[in-house]
Protein backbone atom coordinates (compact mmCIF):
# COMPACT_ATOMS: atom_id res chain seq x y z
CA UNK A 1 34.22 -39.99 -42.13
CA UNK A 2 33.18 -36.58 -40.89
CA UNK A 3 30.68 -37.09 -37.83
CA UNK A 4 28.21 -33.54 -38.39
CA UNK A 5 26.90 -32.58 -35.13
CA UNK A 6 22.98 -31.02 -35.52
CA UNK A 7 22.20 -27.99 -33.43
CA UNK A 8 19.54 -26.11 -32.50
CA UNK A 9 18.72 -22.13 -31.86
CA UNK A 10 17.06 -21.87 -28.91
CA UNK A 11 17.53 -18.05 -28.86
CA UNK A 12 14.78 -17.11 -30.10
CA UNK A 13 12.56 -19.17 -28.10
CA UNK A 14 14.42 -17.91 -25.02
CA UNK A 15 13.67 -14.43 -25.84
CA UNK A 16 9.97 -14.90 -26.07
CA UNK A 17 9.81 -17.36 -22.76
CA UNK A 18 11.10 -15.23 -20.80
CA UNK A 19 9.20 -12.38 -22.15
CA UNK A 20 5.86 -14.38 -21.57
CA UNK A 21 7.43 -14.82 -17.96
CA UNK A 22 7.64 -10.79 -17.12
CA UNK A 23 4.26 -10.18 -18.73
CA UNK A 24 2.66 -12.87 -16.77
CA UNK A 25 4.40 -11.21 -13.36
CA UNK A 26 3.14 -7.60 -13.97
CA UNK A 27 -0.55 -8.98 -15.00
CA UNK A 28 -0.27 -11.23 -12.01
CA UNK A 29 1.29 -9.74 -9.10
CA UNK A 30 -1.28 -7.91 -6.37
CA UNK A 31 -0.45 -6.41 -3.40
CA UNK A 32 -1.07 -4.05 -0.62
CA UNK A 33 -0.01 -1.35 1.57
CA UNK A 34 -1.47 -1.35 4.93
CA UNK A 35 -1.74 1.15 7.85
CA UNK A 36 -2.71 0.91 11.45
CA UNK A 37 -2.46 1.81 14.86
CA UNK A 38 -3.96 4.37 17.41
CA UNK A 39 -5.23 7.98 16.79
CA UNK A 40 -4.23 10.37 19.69
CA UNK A 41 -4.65 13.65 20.18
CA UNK A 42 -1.24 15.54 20.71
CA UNK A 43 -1.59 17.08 24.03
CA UNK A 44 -3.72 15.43 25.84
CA UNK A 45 -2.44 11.62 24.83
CA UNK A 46 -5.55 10.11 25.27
CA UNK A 47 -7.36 8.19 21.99
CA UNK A 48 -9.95 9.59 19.72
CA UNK A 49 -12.54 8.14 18.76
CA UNK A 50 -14.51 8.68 15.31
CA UNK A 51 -11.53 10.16 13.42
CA UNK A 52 -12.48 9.92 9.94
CA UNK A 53 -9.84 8.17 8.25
CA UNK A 54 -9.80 7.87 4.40
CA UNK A 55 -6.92 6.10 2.06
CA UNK A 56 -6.82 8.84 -0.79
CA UNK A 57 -4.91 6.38 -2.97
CA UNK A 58 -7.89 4.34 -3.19
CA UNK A 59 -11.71 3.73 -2.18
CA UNK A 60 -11.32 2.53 1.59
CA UNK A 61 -12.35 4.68 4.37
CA UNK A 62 -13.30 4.08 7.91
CA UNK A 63 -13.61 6.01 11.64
CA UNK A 64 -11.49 5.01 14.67
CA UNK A 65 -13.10 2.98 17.11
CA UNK A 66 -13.66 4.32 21.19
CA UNK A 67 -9.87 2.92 21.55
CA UNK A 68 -8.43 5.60 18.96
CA UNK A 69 -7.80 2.00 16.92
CA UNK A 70 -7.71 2.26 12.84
CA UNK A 71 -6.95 -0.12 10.26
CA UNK A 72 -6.90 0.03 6.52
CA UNK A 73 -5.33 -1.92 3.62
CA UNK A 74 -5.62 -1.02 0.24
CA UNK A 75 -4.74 -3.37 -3.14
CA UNK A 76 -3.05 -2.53 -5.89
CA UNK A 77 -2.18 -4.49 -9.52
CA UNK A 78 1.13 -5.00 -11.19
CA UNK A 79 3.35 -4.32 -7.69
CA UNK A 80 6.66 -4.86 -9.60
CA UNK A 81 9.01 -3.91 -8.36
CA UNK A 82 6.92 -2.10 -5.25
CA UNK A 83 3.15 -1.10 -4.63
CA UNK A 84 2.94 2.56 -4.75
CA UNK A 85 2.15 4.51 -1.80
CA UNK A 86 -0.84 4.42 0.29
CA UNK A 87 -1.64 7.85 1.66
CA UNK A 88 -4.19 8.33 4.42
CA UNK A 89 -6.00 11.80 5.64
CA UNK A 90 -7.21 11.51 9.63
CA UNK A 91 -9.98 14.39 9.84
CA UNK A 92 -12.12 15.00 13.26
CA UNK A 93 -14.20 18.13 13.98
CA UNK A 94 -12.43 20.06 16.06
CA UNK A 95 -8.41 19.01 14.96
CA UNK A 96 -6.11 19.77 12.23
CA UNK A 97 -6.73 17.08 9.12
CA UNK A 98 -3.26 15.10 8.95
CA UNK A 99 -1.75 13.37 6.24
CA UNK A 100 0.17 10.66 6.01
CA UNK A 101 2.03 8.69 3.49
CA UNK A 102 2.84 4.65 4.19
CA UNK A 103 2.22 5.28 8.13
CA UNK A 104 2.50 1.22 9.13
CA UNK A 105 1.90 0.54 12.04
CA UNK A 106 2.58 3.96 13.30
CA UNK A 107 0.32 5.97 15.90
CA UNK A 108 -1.04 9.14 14.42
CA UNK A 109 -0.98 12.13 17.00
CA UNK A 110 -4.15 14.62 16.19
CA UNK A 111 -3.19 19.05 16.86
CA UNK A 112 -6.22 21.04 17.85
CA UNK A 113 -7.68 23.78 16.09
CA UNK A 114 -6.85 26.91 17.71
């Protein structure tokens, strides 16, 4: 007596789980990219206050406090496998305009116009 042994292709079903699975990660996954610290300006050392500071990479924009102190965050969709870059102009009346891209926690040093 032959004992018949009944299997199953799961194959199929594997393929579509674990597309279902990446799908739902892109759709799901939100992040950000922050930046902040202290804007100086470059000779002097000493904080300025109301440097216009604007994330170009998205809609958030704010001025430096009397301490020189910024902080901005911006959020992005579908971070897989990394946000992109958050990039962040510094403008003041009377200084260069800087750019910078991903600063962190980094202090930004401001060059006056000559």
């Amino acid at each position: 007596m032959k004992i018949r042994v009944l299997t199953f292709n799961y194959s199929g079903y594997y393929k579509i789980w674990v597309f279902l699975i990446i799908t739902m990660l892109f759709i799901n996954c939100n992040g950000y990219r922050c930046a902040n610290g202290v804007i100086y300006d470059s000779t002097t050392k000493l904080p300025l206050d109301s440097v216009h500071c604007i994330v170009l990479t998205g809609n958030e924009e704010q001025f430096s406090d009397s301490l020189g102190r910024y902080s901005l965050c911006n959020s992005y969709s579908g971070c897989i496998p990394d946000c992109p870059d958050i990039e962040i102009e510094y403008s003041k009346k009377g200084y260069k305009t800087k750019r910078a891209i991903n600063p962190g926690k980094e202090n930004i040093y401001l060059d006056k116009e000559q």
